[in-house]
N, C-alpha and C. Protein backbone atom coordinates (compact mmCIF):
# COMPACT_ATOMS: atom_id res chain seq x y z
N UNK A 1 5.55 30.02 13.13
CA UNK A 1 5.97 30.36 11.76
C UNK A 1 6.81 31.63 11.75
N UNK A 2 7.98 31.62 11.17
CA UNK A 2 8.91 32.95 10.93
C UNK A 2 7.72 33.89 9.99
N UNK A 3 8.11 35.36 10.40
CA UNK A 3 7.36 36.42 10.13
C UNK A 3 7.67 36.19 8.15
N UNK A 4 6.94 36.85 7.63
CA UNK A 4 7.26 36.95 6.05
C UNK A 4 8.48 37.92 6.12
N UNK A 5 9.21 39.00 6.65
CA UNK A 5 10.21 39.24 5.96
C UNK A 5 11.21 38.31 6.57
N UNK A 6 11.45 37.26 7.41
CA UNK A 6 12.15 36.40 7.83
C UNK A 6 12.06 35.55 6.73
N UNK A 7 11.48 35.14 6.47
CA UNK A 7 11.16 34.21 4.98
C UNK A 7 11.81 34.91 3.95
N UNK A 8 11.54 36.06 3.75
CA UNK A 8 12.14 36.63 2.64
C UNK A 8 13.86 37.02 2.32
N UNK A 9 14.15 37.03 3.97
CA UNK A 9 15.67 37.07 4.12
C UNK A 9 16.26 35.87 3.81
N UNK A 10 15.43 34.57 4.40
CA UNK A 10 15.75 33.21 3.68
C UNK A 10 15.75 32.57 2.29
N UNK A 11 14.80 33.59 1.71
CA UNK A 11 15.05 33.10 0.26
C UNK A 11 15.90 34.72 -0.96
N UNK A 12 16.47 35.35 -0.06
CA UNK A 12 17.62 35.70 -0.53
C UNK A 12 19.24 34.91 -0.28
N UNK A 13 19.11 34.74 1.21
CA UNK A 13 20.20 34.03 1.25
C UNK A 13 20.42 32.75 -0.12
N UNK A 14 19.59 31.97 -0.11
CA UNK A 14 19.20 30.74 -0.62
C UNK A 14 19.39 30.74 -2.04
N UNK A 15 19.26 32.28 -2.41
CA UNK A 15 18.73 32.56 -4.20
C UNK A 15 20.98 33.14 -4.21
N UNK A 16 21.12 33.68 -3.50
CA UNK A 16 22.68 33.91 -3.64
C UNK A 16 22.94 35.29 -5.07
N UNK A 17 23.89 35.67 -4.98
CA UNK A 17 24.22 37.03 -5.95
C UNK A 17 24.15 36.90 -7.15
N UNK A 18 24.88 37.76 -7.91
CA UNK A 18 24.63 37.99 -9.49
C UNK A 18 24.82 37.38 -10.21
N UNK A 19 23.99 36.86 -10.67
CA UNK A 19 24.41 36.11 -11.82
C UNK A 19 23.54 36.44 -13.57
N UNK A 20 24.52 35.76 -14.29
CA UNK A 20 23.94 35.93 -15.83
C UNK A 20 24.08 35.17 -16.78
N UNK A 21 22.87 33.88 -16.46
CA UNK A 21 23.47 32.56 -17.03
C UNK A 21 22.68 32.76 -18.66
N UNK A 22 23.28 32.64 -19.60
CA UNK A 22 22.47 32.80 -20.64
C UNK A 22 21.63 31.66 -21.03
N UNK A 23 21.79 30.59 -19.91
CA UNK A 23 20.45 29.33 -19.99
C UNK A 23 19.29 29.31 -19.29
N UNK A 24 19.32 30.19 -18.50
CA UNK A 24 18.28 30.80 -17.11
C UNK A 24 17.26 31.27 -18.09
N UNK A 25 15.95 30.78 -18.10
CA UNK A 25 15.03 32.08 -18.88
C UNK A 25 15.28 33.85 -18.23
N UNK A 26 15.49 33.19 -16.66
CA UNK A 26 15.68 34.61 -15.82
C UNK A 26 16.76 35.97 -16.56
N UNK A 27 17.59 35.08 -17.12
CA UNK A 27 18.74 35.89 -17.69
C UNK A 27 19.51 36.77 -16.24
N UNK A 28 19.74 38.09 -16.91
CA UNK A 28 20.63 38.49 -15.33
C UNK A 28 19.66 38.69 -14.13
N UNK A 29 20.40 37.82 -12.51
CA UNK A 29 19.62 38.11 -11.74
C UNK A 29 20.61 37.99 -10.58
N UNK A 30 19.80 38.63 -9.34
CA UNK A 30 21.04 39.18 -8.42
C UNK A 30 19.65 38.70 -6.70
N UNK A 31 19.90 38.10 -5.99
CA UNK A 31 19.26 37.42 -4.99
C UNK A 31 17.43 37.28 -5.69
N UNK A 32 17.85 36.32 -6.43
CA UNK A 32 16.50 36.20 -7.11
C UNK A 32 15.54 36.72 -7.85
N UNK A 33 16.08 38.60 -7.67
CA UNK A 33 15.28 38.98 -8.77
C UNK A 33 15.71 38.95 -10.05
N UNK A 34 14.71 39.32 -10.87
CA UNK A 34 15.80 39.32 -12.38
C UNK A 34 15.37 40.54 -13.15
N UNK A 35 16.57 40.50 -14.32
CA UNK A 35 16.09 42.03 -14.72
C UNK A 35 14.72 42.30 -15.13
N UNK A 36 14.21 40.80 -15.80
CA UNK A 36 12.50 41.50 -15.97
C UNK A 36 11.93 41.63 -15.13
N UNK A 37 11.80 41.12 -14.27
CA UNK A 37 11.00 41.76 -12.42
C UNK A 37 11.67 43.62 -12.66
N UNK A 38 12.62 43.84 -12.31
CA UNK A 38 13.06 45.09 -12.13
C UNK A 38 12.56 46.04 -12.97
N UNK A 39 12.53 45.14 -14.84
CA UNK A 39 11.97 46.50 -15.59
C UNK A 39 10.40 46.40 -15.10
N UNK A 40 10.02 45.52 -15.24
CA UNK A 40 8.22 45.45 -15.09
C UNK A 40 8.15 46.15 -14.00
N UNK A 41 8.63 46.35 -13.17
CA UNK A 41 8.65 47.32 -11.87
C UNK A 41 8.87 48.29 -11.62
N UNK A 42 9.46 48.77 -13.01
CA UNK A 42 10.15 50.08 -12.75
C UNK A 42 11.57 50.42 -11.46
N UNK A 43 12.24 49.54 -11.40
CA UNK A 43 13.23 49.63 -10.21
C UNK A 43 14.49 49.79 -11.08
N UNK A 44 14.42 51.46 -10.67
CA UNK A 44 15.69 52.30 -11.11
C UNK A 44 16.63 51.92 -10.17
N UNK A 45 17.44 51.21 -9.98
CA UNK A 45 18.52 51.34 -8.74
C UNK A 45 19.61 52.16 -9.28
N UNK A 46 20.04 52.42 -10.02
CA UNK A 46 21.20 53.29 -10.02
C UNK A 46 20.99 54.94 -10.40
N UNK A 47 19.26 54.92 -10.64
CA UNK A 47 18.78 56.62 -10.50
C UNK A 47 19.20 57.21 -12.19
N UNK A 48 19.63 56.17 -13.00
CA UNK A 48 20.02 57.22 -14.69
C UNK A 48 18.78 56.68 -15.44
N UNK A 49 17.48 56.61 -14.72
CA UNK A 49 16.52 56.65 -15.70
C UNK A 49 16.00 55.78 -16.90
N UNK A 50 17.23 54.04 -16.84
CA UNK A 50 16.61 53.28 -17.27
C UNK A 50 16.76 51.72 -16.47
N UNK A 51 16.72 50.49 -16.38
CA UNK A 51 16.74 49.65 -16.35
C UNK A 51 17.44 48.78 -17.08
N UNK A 52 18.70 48.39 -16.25
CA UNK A 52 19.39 47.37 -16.71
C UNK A 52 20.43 46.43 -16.10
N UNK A 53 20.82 46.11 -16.56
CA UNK A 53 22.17 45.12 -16.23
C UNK A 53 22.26 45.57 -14.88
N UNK A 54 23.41 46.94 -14.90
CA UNK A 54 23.93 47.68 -13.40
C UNK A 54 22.84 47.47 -12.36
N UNK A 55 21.69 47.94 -12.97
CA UNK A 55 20.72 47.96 -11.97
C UNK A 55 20.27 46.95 -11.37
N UNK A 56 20.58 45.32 -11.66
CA UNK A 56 20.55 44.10 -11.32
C UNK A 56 22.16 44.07 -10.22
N UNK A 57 22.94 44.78 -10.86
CA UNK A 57 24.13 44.37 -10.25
C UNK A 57 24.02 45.09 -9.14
N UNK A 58 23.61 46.54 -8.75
CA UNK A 58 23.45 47.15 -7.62
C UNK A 58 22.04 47.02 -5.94
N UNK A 59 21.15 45.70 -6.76
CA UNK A 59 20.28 45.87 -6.13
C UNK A 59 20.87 45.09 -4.57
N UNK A 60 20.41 45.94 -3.85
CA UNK A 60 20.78 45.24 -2.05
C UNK A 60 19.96 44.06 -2.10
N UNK A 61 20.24 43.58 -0.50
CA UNK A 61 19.71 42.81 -0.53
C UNK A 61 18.26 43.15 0.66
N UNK A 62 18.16 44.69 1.07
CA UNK A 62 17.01 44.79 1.65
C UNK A 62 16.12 45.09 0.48
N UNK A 63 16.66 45.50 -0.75
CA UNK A 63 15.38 45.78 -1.74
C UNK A 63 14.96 44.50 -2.57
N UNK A 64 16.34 43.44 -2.35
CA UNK A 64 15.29 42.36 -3.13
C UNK A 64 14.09 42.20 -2.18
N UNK A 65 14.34 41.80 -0.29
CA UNK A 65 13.56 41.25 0.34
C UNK A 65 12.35 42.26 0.00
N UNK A 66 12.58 43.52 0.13
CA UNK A 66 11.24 44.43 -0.02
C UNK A 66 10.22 43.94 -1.00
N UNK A 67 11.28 43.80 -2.55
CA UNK A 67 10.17 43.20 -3.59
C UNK A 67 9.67 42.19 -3.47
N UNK A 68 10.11 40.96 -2.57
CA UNK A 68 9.96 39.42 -2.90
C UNK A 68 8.18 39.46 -1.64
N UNK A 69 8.55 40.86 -0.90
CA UNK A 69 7.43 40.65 0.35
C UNK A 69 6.32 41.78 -0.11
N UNK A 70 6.48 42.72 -1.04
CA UNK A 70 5.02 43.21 -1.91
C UNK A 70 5.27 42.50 -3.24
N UNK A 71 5.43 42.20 -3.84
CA UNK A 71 5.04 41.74 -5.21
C UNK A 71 5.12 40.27 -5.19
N UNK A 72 6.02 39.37 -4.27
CA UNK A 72 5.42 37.91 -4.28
C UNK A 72 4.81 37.04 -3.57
N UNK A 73 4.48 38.16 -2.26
CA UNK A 73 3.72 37.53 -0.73
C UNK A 73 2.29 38.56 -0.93
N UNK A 74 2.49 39.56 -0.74
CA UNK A 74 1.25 40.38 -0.38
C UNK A 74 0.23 40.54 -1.76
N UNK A 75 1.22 41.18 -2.96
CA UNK A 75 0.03 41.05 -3.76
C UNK A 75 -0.21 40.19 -4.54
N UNK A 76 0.17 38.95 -4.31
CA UNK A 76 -0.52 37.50 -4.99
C UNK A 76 -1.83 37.18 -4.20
N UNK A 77 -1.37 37.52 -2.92
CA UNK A 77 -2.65 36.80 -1.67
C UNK A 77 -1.94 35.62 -1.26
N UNK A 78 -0.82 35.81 -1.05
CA UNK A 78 -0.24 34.22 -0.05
C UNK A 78 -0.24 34.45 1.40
N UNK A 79 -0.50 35.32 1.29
CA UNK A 79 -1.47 35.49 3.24
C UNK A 79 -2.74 34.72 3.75
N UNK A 80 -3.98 35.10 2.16
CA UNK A 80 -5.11 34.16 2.78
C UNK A 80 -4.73 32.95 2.77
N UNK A 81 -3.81 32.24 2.35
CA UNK A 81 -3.90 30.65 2.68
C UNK A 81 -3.40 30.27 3.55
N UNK A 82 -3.64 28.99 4.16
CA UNK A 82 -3.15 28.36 5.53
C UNK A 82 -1.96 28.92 5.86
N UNK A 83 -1.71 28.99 7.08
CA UNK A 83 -0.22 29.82 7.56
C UNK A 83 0.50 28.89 7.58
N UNK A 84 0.28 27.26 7.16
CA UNK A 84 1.55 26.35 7.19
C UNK A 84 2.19 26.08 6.00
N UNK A 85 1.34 26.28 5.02
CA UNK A 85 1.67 26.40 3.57
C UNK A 85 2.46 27.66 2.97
N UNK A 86 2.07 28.68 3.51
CA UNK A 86 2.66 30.23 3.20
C UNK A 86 4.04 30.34 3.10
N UNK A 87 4.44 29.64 3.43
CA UNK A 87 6.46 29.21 3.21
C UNK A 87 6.72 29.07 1.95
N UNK A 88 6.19 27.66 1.98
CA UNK A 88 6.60 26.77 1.04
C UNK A 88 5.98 27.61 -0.49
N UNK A 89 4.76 28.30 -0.67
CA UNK A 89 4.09 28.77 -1.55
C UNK A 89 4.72 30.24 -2.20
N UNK A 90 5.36 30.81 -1.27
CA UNK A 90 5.80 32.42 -1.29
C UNK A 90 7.05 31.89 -1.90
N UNK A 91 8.20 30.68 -1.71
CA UNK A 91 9.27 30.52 -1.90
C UNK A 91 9.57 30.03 -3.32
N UNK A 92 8.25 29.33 -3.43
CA UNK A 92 8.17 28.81 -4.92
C UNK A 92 7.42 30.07 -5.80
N UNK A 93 6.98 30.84 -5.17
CA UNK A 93 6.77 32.33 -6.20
C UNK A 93 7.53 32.84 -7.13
N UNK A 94 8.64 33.24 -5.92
CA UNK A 94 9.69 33.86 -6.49
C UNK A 94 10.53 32.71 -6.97
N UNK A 95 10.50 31.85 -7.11
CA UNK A 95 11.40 31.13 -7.98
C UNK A 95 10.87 30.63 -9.61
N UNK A 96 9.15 30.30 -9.15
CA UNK A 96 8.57 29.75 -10.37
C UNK A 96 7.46 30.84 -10.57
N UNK A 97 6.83 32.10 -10.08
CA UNK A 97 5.90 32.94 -10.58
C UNK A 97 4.64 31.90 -10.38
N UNK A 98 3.41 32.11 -10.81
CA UNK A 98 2.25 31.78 -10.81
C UNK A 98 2.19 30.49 -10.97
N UNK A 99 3.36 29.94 -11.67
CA UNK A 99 3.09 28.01 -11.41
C UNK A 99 3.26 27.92 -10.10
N UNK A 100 3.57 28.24 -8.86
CA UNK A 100 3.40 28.26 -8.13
C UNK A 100 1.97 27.69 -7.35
N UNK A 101 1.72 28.87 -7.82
CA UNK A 101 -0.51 29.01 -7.61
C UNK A 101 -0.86 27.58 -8.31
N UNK A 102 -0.34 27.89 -9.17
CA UNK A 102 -0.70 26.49 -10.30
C UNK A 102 -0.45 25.08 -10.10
N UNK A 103 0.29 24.97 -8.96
CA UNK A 103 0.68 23.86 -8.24
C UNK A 103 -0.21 23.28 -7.14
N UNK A 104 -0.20 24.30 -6.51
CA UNK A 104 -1.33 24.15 -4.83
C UNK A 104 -2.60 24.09 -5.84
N UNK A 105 -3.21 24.48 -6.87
CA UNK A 105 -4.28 24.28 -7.45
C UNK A 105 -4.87 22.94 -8.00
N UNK A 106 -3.73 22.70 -8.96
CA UNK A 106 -3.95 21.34 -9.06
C UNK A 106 -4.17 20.72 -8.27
N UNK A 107 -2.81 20.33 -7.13
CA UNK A 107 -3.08 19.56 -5.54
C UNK A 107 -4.36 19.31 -5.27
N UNK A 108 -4.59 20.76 -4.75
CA UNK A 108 -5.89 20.31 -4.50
C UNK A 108 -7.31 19.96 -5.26
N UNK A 109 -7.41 19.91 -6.68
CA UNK A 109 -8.19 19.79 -7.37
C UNK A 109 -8.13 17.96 -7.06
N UNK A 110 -6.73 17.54 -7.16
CA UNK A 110 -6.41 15.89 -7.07
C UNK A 110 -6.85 15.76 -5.96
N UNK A 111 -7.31 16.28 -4.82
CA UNK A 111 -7.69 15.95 -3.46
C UNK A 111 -8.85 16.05 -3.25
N UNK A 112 -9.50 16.12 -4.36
CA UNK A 112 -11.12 16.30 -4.38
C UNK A 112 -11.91 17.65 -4.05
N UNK A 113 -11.38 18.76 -4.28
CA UNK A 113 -11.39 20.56 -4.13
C UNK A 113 -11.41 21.03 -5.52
N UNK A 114 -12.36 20.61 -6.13
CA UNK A 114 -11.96 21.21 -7.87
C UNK A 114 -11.72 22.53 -7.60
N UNK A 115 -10.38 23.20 -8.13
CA UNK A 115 -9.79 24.71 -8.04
C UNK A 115 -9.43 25.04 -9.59
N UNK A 116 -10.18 26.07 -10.33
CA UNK A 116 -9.44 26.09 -11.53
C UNK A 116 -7.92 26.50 -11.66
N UNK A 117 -7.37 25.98 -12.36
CA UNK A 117 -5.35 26.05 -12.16
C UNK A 117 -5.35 27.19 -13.25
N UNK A 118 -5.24 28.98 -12.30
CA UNK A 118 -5.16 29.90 -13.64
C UNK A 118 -3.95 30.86 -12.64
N UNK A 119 -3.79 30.10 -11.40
CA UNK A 119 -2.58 30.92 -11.18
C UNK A 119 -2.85 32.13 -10.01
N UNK A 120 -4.29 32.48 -10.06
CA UNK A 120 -4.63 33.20 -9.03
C UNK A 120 -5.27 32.90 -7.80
N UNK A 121 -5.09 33.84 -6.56
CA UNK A 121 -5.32 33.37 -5.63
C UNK A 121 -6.75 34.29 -5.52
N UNK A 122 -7.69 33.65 -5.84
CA UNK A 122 -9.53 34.25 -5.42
C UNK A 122 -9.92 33.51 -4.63
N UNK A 123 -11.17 34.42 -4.63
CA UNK A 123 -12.28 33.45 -3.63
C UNK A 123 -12.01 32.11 -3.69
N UNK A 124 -12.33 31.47 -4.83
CA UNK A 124 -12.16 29.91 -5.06
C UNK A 124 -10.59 28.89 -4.79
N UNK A 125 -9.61 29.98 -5.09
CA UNK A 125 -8.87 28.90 -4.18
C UNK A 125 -8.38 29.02 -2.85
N UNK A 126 -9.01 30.08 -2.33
CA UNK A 126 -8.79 30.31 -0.98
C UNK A 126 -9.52 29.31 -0.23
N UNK A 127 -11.05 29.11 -0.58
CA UNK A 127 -12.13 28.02 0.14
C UNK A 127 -11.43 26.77 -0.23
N UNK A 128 -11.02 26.78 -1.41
CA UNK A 128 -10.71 25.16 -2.02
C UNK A 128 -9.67 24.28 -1.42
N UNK A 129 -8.52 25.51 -1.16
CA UNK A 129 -6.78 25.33 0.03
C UNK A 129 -7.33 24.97 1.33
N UNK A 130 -8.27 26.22 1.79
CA UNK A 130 -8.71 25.82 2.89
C UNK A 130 -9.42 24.84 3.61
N UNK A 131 -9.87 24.32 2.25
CA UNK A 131 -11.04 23.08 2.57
C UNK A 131 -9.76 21.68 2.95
N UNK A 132 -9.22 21.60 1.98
CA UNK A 132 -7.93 20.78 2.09
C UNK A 132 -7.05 20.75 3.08
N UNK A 133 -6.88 21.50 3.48
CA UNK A 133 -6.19 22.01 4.81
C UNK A 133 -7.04 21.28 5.99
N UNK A 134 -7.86 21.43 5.71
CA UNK A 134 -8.96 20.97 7.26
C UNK A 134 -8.98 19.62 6.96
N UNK A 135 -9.28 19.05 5.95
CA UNK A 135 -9.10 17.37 5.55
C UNK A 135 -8.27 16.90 6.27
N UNK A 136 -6.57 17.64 5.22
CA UNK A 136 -5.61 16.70 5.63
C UNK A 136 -4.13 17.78 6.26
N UNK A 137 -4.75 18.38 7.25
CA UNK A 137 -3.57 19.51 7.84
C UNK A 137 -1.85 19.01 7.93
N UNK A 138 -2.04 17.76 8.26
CA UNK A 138 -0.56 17.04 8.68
C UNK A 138 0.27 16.40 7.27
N UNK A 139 -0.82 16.92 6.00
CA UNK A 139 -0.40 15.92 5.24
C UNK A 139 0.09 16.94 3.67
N UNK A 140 -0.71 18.25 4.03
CA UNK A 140 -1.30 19.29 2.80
C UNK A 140 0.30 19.97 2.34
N UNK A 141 1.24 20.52 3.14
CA UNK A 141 2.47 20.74 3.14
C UNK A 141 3.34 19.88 2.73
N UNK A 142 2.86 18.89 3.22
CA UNK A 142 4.02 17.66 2.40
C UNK A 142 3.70 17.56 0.98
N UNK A 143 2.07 17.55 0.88
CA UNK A 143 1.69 16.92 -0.38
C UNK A 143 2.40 18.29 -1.64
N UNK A 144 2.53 19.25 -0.83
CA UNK A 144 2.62 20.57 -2.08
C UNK A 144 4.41 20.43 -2.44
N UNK A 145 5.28 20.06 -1.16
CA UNK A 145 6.25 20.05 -1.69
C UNK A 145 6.96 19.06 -2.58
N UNK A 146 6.17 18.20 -2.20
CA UNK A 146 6.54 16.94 -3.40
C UNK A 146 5.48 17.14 -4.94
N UNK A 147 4.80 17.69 -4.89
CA UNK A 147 4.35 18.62 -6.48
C UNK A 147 5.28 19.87 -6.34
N UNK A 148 5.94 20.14 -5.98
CA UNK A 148 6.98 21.06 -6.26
C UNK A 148 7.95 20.82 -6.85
N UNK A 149 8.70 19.48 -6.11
CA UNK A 149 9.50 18.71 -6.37
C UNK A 149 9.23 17.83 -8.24
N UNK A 150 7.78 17.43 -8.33
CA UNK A 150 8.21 16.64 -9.30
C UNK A 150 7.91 17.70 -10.21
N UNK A 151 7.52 18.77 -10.34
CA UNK A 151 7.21 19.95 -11.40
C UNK A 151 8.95 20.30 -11.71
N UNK A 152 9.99 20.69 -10.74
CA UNK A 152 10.96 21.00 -11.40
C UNK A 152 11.69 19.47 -11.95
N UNK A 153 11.60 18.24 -11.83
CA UNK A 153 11.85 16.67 -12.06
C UNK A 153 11.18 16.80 -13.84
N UNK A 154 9.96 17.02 -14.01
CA UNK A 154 9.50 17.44 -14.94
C UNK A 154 9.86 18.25 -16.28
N UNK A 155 10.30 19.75 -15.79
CA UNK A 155 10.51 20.74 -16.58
C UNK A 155 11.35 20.42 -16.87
N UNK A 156 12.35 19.96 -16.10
CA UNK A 156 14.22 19.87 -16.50
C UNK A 156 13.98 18.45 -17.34
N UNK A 157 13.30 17.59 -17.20
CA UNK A 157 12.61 16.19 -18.51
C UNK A 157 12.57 17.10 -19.85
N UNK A 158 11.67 18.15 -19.56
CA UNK A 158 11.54 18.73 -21.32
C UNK A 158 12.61 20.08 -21.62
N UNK A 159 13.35 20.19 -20.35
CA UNK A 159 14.21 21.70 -20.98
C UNK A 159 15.74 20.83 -20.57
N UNK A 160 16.22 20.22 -21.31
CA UNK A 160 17.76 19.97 -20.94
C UNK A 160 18.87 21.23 -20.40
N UNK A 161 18.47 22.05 -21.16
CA UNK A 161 19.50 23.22 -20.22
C UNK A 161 19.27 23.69 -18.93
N UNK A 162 17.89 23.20 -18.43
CA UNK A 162 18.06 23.66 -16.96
C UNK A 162 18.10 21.87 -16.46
N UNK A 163 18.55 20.90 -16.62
CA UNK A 163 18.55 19.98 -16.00
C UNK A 163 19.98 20.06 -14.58
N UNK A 164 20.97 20.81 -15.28
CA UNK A 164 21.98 21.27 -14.14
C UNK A 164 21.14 22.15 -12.74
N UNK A 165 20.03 22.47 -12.34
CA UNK A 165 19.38 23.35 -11.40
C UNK A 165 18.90 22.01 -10.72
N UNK A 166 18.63 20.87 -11.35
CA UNK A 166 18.04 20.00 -10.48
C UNK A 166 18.94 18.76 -10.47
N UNK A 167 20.48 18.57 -11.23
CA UNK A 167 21.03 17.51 -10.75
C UNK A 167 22.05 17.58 -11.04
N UNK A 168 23.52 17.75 -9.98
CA UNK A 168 24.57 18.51 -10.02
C UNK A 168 25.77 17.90 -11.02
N UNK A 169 26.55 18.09 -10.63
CA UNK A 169 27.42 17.64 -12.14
C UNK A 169 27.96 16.13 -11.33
N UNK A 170 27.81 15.87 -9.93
CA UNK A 170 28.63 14.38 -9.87
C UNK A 170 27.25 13.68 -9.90
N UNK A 171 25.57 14.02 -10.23
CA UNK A 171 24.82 12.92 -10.43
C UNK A 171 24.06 13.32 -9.28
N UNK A 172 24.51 14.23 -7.94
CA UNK A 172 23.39 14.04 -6.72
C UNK A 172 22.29 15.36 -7.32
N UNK A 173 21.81 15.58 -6.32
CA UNK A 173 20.38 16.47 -6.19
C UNK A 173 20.93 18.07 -6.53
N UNK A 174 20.22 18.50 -7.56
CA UNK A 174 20.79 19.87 -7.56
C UNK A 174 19.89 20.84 -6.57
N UNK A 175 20.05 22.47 -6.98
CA UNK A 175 19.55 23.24 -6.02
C UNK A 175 17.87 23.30 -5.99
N UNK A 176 17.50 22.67 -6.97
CA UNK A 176 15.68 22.88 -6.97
C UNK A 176 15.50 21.85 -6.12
N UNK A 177 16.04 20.32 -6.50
CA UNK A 177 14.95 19.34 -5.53
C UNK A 177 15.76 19.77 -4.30
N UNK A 178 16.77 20.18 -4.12
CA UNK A 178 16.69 20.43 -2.57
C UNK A 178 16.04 21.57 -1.64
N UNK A 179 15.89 22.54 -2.81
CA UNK A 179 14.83 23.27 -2.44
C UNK A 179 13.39 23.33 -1.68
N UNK A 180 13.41 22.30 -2.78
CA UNK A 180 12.12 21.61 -2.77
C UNK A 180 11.54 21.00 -0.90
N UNK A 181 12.81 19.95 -1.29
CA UNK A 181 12.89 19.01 -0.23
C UNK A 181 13.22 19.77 1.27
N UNK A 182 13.65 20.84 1.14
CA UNK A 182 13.68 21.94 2.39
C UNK A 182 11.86 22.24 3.07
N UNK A 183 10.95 21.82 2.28
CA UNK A 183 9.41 22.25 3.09
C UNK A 183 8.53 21.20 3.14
N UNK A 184 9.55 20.26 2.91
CA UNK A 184 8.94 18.76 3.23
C UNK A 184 9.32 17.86 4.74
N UNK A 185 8.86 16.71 5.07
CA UNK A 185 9.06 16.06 6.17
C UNK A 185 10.27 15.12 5.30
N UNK A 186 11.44 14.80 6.79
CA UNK A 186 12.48 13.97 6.15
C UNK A 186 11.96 13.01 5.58
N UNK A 187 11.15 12.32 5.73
CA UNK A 187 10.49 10.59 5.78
C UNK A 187 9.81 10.84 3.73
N UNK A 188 9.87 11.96 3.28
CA UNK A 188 9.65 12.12 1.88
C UNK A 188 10.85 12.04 1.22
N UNK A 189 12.03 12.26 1.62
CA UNK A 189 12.68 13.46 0.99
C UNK A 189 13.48 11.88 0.13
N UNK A 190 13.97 12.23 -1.04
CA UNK A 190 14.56 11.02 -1.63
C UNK A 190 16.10 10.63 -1.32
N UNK A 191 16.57 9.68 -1.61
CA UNK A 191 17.60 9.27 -1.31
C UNK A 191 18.52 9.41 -2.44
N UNK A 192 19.83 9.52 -2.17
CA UNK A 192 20.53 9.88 -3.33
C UNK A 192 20.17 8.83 -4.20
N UNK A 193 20.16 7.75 -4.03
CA UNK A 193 20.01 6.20 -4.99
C UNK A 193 18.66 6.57 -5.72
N UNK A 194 17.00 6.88 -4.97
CA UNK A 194 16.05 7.70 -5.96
C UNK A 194 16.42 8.61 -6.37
N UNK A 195 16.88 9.58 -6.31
CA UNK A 195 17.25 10.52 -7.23
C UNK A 195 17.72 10.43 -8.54
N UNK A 196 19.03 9.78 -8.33
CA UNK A 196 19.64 9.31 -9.55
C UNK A 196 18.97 8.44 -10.11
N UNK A 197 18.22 7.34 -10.13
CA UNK A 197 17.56 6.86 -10.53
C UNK A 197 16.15 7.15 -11.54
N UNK A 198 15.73 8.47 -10.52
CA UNK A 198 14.99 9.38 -11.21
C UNK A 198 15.58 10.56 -13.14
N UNK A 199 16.28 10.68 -12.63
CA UNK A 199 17.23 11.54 -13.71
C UNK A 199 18.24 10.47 -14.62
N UNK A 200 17.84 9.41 -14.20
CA UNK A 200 18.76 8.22 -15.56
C UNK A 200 19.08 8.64 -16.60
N UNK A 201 18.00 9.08 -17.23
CA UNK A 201 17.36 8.92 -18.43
C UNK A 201 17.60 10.11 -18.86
N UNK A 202 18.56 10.91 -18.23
CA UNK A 202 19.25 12.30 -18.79
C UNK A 202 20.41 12.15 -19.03
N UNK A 203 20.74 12.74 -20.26
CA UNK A 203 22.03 12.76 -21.05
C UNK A 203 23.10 13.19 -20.19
């Protein structure tokens, strides 16, 4: 397994520069963070004592990785869980926050591990991941990225303005399910013909 700030350099690359889409709940954000991460954080980057815009526009890209590896790896607890899952779980942090947690929770609640789905990583879903893990080790990573996958298939069902994040303008796979489909085994991953098929039924 690549070290966590190797991971974290990968999901800067992946998250890409500034942007300020006014359809993003994120609003302005610059390798994945966004300005509310920065104010809730207090991350002055330009040193005049408040939080804003500039300060999205100036952030490097060693201080996103810094934030993405204490505030969305270390102090969630995506360490205690299986080290094969810790990818896929840390990557969907910083993209989706605590639905994240809320994902591997469910999972495994459907796998017979009742885990309450509140987003945190405690005692209980550490035993509950882990229990699952020992079940079905070859199977637990796949199973999370395809609930990854149909959670953003989902959201973009009830939020039409982010349906462009998951299906590009000629009809193929946008940047979430491929996201997605990046911590899965090929033998899951859909075919352009499912895909589109999947998203029909969008305007």
């Amino acid at each position: 397994m690549h070290s966590v700030q190797d991971i974290a350099k990968e999901i800067v690359a992946r998250e890409g520069g500034f942007v300020d889409d006014a359809s993003d709940p994120g609003c302005a954000t610059k390798y994945g963070v966004t300005i509310g991460t920065l104010r809730r954080l207090g991350f002055d980057t330009t040193g005049d004592g408040k939080v804003g815009i500039d300060d999205v526009r100036c952030l490097t890209r060693t201080q996103a990785e810094t934030i993405f590896v204490e505030h969305y790896f270390r102090r969630p607890g995506i360490g205690n869980l299986p080290e094969a899952i810790q990818a896929s779980v840390f990557d969907m942090y910083v993209n989706a926050g605590t639905n994240a947690v809320k994902i591997l929770q469910r999972l495994v609640s459907d796998m017979g591990f009742p885990c309450t789905a509140d987003g945190v990583i405690g005692p209980q879903t550490i035993r509950q991941v882990q229990s699952a893990w020992e079940a079905a080790p070859g199977h637990l990573g796949d199973a999370y990225a395809i609930a990854r996958r149909n959670w953003y298939y989902a959201l973009a069902d009830g939020r039409p303005a982010s349906r462009k994040y998951a299906r590009r303008r000629d009809g193929g796979k946008g940047g979430w399910i491929t996201r997605a489909e990046e911590f899965m085994s090929d033998r899951y991953r859909l075919t352009e013909a499912q895909h589109r098929e999947r998203v029909a039924s969008w305007a």
